[in-house]
Structure formats: structure tokens, C-alpha cells
C-alpha atoms as a PDB file:
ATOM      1  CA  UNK A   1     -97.023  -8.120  -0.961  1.00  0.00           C
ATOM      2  CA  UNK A   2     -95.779  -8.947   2.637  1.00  0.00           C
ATOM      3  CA  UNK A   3     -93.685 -12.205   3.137  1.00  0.00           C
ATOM      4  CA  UNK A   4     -96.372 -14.142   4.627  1.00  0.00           C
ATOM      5  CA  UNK A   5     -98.385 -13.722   1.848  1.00  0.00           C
ATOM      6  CA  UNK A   6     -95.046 -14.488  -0.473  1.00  0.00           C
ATOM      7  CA  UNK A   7     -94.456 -17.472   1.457  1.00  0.00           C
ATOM      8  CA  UNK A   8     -98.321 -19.140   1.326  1.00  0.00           C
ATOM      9  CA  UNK A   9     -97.238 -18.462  -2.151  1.00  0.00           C
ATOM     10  CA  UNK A  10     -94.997 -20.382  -2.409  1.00  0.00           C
ATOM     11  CA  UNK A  11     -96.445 -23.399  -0.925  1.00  0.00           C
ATOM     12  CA  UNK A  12     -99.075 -23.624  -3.264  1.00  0.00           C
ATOM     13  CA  UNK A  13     -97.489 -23.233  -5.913  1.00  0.00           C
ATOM     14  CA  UNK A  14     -95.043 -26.700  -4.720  1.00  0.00           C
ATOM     15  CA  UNK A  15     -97.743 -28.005  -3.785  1.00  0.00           C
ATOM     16  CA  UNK A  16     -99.438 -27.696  -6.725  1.00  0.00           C
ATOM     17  CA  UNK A  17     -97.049 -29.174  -9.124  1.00  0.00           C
ATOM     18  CA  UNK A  18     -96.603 -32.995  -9.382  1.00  0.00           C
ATOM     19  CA  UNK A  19     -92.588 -33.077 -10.339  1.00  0.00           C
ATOM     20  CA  UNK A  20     -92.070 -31.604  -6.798  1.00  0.00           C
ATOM     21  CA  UNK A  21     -92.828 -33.875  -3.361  1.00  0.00           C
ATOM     22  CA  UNK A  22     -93.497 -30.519  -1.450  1.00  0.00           C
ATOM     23  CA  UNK A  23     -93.674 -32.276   1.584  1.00  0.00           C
ATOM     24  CA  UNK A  24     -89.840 -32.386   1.945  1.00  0.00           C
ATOM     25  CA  UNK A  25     -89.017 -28.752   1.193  1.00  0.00           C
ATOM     26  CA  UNK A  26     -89.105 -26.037   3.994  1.00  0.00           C
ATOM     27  CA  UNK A  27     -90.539 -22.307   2.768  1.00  0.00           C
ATOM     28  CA  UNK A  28     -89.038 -19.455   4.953  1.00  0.00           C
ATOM     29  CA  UNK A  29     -89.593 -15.146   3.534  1.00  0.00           C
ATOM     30  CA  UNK A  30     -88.051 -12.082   4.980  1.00  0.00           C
ATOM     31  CA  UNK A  31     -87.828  -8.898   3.031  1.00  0.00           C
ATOM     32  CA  UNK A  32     -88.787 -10.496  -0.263  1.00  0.00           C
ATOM     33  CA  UNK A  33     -86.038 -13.596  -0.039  1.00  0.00           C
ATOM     34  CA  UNK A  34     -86.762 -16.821  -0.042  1.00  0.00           C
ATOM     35  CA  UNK A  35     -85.096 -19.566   1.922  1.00  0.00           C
ATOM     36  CA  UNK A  36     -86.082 -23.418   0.785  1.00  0.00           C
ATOM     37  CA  UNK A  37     -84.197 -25.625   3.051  1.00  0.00           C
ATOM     38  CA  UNK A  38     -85.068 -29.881   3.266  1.00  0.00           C
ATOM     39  CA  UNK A  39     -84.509 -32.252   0.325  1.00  0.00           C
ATOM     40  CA  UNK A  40     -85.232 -33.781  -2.765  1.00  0.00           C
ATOM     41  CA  UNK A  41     -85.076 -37.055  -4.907  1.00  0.00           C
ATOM     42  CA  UNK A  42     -82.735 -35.676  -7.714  1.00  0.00           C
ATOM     43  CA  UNK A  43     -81.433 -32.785  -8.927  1.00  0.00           C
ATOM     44  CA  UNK A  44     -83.939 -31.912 -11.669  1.00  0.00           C
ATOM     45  CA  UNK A  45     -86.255 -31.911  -8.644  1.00  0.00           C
ATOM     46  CA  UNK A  46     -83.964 -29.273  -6.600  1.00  0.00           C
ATOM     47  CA  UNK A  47     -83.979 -27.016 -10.163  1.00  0.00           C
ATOM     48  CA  UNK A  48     -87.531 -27.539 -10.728  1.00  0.00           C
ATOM     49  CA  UNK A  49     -88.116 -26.198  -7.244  1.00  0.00           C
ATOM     50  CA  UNK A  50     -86.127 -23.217  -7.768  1.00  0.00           C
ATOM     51  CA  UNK A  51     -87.766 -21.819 -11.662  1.00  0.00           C
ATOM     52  CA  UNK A  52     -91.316 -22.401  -9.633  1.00  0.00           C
ATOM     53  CA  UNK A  53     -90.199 -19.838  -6.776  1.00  0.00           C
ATOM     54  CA  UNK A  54     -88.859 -17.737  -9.419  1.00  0.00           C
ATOM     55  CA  UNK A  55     -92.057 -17.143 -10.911  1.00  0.00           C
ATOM     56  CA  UNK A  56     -93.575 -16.014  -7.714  1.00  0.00           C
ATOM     57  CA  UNK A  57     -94.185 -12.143  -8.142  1.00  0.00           C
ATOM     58  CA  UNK A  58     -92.675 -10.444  -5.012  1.00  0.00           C
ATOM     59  CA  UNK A  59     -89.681 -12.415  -4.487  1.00  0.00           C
ATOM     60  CA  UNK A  60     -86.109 -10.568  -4.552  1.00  0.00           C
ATOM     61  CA  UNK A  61     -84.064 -13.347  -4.712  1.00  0.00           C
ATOM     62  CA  UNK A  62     -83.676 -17.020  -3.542  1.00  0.00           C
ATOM     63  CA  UNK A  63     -81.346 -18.700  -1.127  1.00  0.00           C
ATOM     64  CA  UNK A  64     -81.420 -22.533  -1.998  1.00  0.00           C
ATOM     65  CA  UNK A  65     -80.339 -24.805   0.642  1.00  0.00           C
ATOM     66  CA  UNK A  66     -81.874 -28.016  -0.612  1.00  0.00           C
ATOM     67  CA  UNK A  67     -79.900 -30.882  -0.524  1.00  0.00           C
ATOM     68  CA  UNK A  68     -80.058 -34.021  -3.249  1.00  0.00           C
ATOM     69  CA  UNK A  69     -80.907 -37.303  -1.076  1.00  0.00           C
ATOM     70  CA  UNK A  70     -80.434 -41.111  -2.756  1.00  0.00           C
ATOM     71  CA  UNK A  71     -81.604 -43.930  -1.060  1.00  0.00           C
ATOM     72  CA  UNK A  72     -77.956 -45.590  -0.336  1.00  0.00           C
ATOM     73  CA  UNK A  73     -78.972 -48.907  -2.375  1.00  0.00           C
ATOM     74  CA  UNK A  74     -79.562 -46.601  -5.417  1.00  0.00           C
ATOM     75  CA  UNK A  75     -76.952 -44.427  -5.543  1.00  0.00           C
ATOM     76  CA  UNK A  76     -74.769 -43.975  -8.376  1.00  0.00           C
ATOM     77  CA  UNK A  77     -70.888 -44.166  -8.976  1.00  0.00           C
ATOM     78  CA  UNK A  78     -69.219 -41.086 -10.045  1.00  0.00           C
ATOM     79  CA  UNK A  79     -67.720 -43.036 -13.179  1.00  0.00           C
ATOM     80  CA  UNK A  80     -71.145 -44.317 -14.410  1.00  0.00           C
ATOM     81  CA  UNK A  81     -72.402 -41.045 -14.303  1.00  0.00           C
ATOM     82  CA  UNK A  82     -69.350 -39.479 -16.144  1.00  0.00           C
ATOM     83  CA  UNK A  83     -70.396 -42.394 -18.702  1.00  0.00           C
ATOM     84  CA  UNK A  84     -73.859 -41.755 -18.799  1.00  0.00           C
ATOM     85  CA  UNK A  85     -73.201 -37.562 -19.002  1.00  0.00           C
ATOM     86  CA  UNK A  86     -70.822 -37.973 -22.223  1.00  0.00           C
ATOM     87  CA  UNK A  87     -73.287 -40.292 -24.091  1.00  0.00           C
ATOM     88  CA  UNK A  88     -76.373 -37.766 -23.450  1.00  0.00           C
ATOM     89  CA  UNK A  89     -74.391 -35.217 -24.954  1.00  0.00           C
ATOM     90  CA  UNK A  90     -73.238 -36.874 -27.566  1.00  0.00           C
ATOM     91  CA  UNK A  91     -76.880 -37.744 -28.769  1.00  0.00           C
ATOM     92  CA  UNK A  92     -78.084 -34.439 -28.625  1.00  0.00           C
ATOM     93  CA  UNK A  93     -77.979 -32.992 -31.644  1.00  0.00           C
ATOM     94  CA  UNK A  94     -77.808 -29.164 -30.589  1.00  0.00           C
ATOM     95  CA  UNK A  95     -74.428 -29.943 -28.581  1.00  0.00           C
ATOM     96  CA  UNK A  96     -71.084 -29.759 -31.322  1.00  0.00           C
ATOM     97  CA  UNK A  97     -69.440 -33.442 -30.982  1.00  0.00           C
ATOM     98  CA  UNK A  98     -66.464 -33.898 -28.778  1.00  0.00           C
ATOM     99  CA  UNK A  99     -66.420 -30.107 -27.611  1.00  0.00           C
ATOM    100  CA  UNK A 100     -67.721 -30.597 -23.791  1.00  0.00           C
ATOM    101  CA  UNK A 101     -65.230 -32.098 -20.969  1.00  0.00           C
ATOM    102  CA  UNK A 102     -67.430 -33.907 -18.255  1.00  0.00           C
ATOM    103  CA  UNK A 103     -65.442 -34.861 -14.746  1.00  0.00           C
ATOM    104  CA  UNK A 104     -67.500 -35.731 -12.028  1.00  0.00           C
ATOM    105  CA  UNK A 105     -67.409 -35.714  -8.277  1.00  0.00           C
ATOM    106  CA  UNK A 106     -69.526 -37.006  -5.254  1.00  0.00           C
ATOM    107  CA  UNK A 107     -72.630 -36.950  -8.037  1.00  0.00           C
ATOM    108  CA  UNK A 108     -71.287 -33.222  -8.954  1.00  0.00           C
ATOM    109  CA  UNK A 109     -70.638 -32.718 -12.777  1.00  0.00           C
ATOM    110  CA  UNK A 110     -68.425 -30.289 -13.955  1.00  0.00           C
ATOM    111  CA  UNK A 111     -68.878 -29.022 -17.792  1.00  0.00           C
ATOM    112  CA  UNK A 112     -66.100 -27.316 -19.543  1.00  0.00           C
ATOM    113  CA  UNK A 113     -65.000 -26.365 -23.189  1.00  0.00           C
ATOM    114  CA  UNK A 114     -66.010 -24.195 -25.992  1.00  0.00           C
ATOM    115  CA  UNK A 115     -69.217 -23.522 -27.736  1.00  0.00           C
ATOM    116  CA  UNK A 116     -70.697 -20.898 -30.590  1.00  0.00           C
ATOM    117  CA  UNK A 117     -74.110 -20.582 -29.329  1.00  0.00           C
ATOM    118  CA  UNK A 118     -75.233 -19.717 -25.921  1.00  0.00           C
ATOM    119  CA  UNK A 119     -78.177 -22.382 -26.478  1.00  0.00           C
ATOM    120  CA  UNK A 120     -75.639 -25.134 -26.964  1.00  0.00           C
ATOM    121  CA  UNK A 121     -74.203 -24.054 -23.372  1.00  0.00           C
ATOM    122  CA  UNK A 122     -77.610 -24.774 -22.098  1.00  0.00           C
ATOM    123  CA  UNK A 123     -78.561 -27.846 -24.202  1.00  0.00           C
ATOM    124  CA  UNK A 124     -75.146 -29.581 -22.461  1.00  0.00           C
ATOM    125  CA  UNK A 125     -76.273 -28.540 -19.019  1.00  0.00           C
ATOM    126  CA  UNK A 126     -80.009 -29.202 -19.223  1.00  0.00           C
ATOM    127  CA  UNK A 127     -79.589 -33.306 -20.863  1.00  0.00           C
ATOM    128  CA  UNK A 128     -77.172 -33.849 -17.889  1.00  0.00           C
ATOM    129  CA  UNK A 129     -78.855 -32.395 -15.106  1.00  0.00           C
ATOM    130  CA  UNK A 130     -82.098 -35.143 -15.625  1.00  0.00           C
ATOM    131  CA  UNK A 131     -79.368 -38.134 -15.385  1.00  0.00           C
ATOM    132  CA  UNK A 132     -80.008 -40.417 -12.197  1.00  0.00           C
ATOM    133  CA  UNK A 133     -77.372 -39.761  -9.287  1.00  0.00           C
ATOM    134  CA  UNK A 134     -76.286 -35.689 -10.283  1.00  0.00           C
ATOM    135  CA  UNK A 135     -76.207 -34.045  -7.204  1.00  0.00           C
ATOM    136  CA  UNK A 136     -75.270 -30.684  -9.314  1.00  0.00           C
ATOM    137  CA  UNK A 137     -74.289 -29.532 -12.081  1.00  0.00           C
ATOM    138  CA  UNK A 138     -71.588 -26.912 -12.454  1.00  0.00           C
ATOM    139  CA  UNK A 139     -71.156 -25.198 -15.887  1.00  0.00           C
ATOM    140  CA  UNK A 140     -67.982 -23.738 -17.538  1.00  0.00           C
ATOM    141  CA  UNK A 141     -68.635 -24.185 -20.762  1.00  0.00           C
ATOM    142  CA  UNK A 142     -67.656 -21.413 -22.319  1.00  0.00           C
ATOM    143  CA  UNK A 143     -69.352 -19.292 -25.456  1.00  0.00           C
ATOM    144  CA  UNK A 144     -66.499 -18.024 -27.997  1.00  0.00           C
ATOM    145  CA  UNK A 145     -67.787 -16.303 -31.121  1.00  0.00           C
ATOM    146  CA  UNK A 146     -66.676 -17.104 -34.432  1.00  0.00           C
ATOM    147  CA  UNK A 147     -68.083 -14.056 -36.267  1.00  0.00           C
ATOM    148  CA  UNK A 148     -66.602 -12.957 -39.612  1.00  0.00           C
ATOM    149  CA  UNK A 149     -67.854 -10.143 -41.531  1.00  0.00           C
ATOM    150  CA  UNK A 150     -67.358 -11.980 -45.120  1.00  0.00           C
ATOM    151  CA  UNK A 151     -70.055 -14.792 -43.578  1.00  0.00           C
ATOM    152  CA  UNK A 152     -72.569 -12.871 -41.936  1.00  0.00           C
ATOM    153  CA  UNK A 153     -72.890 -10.610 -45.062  1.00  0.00           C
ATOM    154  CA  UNK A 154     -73.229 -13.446 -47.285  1.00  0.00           C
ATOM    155  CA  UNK A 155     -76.207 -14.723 -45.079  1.00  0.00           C
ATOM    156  CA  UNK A 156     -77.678 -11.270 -45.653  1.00  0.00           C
ATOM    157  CA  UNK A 157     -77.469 -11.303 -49.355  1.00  0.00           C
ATOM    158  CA  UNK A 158     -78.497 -14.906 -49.699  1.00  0.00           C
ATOM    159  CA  UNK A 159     -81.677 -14.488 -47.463  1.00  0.00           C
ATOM    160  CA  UNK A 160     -82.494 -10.874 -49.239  1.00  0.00           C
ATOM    161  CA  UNK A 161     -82.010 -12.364 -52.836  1.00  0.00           C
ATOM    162  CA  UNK A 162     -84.485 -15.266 -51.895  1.00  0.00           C
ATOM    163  CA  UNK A 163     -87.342 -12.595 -50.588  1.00  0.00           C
ATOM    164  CA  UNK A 164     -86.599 -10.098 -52.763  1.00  0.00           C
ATOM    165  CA  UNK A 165     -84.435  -8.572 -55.675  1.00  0.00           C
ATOM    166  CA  UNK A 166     -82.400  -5.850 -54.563  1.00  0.00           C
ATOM    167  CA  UNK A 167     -79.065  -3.662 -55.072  1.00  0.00           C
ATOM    168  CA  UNK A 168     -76.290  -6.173 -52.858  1.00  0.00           C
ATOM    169  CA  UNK A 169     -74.080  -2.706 -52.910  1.00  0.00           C
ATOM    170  CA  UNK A 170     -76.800  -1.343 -50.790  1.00  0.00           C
ATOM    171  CA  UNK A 171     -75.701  -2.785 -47.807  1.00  0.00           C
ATOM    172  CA  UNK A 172     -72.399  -2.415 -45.745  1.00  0.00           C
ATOM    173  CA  UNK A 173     -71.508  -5.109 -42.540  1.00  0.00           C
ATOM    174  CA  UNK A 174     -69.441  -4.241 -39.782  1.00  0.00           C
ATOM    175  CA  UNK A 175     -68.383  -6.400 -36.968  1.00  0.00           C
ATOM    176  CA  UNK A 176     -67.031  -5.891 -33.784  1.00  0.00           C
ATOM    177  CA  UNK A 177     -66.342  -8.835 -31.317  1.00  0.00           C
ATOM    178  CA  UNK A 178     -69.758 -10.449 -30.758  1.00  0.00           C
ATOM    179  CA  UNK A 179     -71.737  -7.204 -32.573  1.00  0.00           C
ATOM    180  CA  UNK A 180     -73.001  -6.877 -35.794  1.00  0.00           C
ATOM    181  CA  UNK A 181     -73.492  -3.448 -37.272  1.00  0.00           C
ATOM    182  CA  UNK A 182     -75.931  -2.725 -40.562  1.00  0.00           C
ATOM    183  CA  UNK A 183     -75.631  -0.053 -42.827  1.00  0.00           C
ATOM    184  CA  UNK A 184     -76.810   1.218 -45.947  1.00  0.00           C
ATOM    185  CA  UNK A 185     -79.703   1.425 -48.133  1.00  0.00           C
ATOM    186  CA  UNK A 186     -82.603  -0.894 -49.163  1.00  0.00           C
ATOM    187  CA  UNK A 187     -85.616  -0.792 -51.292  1.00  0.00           C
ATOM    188  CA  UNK A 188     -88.508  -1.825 -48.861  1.00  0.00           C
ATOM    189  CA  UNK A 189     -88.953  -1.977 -45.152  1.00  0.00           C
ATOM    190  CA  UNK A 190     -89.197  -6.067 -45.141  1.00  0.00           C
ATOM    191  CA  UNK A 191     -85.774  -6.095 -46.420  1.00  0.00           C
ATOM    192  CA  UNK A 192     -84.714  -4.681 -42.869  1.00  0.00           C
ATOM    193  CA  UNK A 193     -86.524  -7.549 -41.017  1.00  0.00           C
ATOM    194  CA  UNK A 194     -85.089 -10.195 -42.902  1.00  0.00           C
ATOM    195  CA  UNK A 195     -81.411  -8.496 -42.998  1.00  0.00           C
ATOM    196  CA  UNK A 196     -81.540  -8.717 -39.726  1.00  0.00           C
ATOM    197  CA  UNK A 197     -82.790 -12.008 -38.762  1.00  0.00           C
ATOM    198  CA  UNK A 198     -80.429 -13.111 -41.281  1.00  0.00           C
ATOM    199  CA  UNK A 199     -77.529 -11.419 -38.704  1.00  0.00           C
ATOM    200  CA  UNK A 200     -78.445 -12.849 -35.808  1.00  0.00           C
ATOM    201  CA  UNK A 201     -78.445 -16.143 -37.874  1.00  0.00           C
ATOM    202  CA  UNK A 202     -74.936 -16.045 -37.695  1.00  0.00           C
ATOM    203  CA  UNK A 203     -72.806 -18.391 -35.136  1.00  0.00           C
ATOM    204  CA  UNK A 204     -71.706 -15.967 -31.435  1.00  0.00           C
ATOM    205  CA  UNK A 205     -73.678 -12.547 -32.812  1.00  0.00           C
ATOM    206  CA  UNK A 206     -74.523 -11.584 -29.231  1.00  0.00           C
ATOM    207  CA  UNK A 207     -76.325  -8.168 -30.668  1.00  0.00           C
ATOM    208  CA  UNK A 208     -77.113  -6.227 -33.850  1.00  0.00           C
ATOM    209  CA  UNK A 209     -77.277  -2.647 -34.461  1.00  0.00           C
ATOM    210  CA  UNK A 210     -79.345  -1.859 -37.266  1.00  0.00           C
ATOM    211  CA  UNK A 211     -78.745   1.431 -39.059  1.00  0.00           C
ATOM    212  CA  UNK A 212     -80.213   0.260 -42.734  1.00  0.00           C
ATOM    213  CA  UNK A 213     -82.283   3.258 -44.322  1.00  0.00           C
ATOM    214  CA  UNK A 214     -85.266   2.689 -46.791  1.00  0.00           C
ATOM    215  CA  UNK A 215     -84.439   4.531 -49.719  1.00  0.00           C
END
């Protein structure tokens, strides 16, 4: 697909989607990259604009040079959106209380701290990015597992003994850093799924290696 075909593309697809006042963003291709230059009313509008090019098949990669515009009469102090950032994290209930350090900046939040879960990371970032007056979001939050053989093999057992009855014995856990390693025996092939799922149940598994054997 050439890049004027990419870049028609893209307009379209701006065009066609009401969270996005196309009008304001400039569309420029060469060799599969896409440059959007102009502006936007918030920052969920300058994301938004970004995951819809991102979907385009044919582009490489994006250079985003859109810039967040307030009116002047509505724009927000750094301190109310500091305010505003800790109490939307605090309500949502994926995010562990009191874990996430806000500062903000010229309308530029700054996330740090320590999470378990990769989706709590994201939760954090995504509730503050919608707030009115973020000009950007920048995300340190960090992802630290916590993963302990002793508890990730009792999640096994306890998920097994409530699908099926089996040999406990059967099965031997490993884990090293953020990976989970299964071996063993079990009596039927659903055993495997559910050992398994049961793993990745288990707060900063990042992967699981399953070498469980149907005997």
C-alpha cells in the first residue's frame, strides 16, 4: 500500500470517528510513517488519535506532534489536577490504595510507585489521562512481582481439588523471577488447563512453562 493511499486512510478513519474533531489534525506518510501534526481539545483526544492510526494496516510507525490546546478561561491549575488525579485513583478499584505518587507539571502528570499487575499500571494511567486540563501523562509506575512458590502451588491445588479429585503429589512448582514452571503428572488433560490458569492467577507471573504430563 503506497503512502497516499495510507494517508487517505487515515483521514477517514478521523474523520469517521466522533471523539476526534479531524478538522484540527494534519495527516502527512512517507515510507509507511505517519506524521499527525495540529491540535486537540484534551489529551484523551491526542491518545484517541494515535490507537485509530495504529490500526491502519500499512503504517510502520507514528510520529505524534499534536499538541493539547485549552481555551485560556478553562484551563486548569496544576494543583487541582494533582487533586483530581489522586482521587480517580483512589476510586478505582483495580489500582492498590496509596501505592501511586502523582506530581504534576504545566498539565503533565507524572505516575510513579509500585504495582503487582501490569493491568493495575494501566488502570492508574488510563482514569488519569480522561481528567480535564492533562496535557500528558508520563508513566513510571513500576511492576514488581511478588511470586512465591508456596502460593502459586496452593492456587493450583485449590482450583484442581474444586474441578476434580486428583493425586496433589502429582504436581511439582518451580519459580524463577516472574516465571512459573509446571511439572509432574495428572490424571486428565483438563487438569492441565485449569493448573495453568490457576498460575497465571497468581500476582507478577509474567509467563508459565507448562511441562505437566497426562499419566
Amino acid at each position: 500500500m503506497n503512502d497516499k493511499v495510507l494517508r487517505q486512510s487515515i483521514i477517514d478513519a478521523l474523520d469517521f470517528d466522533p471523539r476526534v474533531h479531524a478538522a484540527n489534525v494534519g495527516v502527512a506518510v512517507e515510507n509507511g510513517i505517519a506524521t499527525l501534526t495540529g491540535h486537540v481539545g484534551s489529551y484523551a483526544e491526542k491518545t484517541t488519535v494515535e490507537e485509530i492510526v495504529h490500526r491502519i494496516k500499512g503504517i510502520r510507525a507514528i510520529a505524534l506532534e499534536i499538541d493539547v490546546r485549552y481555551p485560556s478561561d478553562k484551563k486548569t491549575d496544576d494543583d487541582q489536577i494533582a487533586g483530581r488525579a489522586i482521587a480517580v485513583i483512589a476510586w478505582d478499584a483495580m489500582v492498590p490504595e496509596g501505592v501511586v505518587e502523582v506530581k504534576v507539571e504545566k498539565g503533565w502528570v507524572s505516575l510513579s510507585g509500585m504495582v503487582p499487575w501490569h493491568f493495575q499500571r494501566q488502570a492508574a494511567e488510563t482514569a488519569v489521562r480522561k481528567l480535564h486540563g492533562v496535557v500528558g501523562v508520563i508513566n513510571r509506575i513500576e511492576v514488581k512481582p511478588r511470586v512465591k512458590a508456596t502460593d502459586v502451588k496452593a492456587k493450583i491445588l485449590a482450583a484442581l481439588k474444586r474441578d476434580a479429585e486428583f493425586e496433589a503429589d502429582g504436581i511439582h512448582v518451580d519459580v524463577l523471577g516472574d516465571k512459573v514452571i509446571l511439572d509432574g503428572k495428572i490424571k486428565a488433560w483438563h487438569e492441565r488447563t485449569v493448573a495453568e490458569r490457576a498460575a497465571w492467577s497468581a500476582p507478577g507471573v509474567a509467563s508459565v512453562e507448562d511441562n505437566l504430563k497426562v499419566a
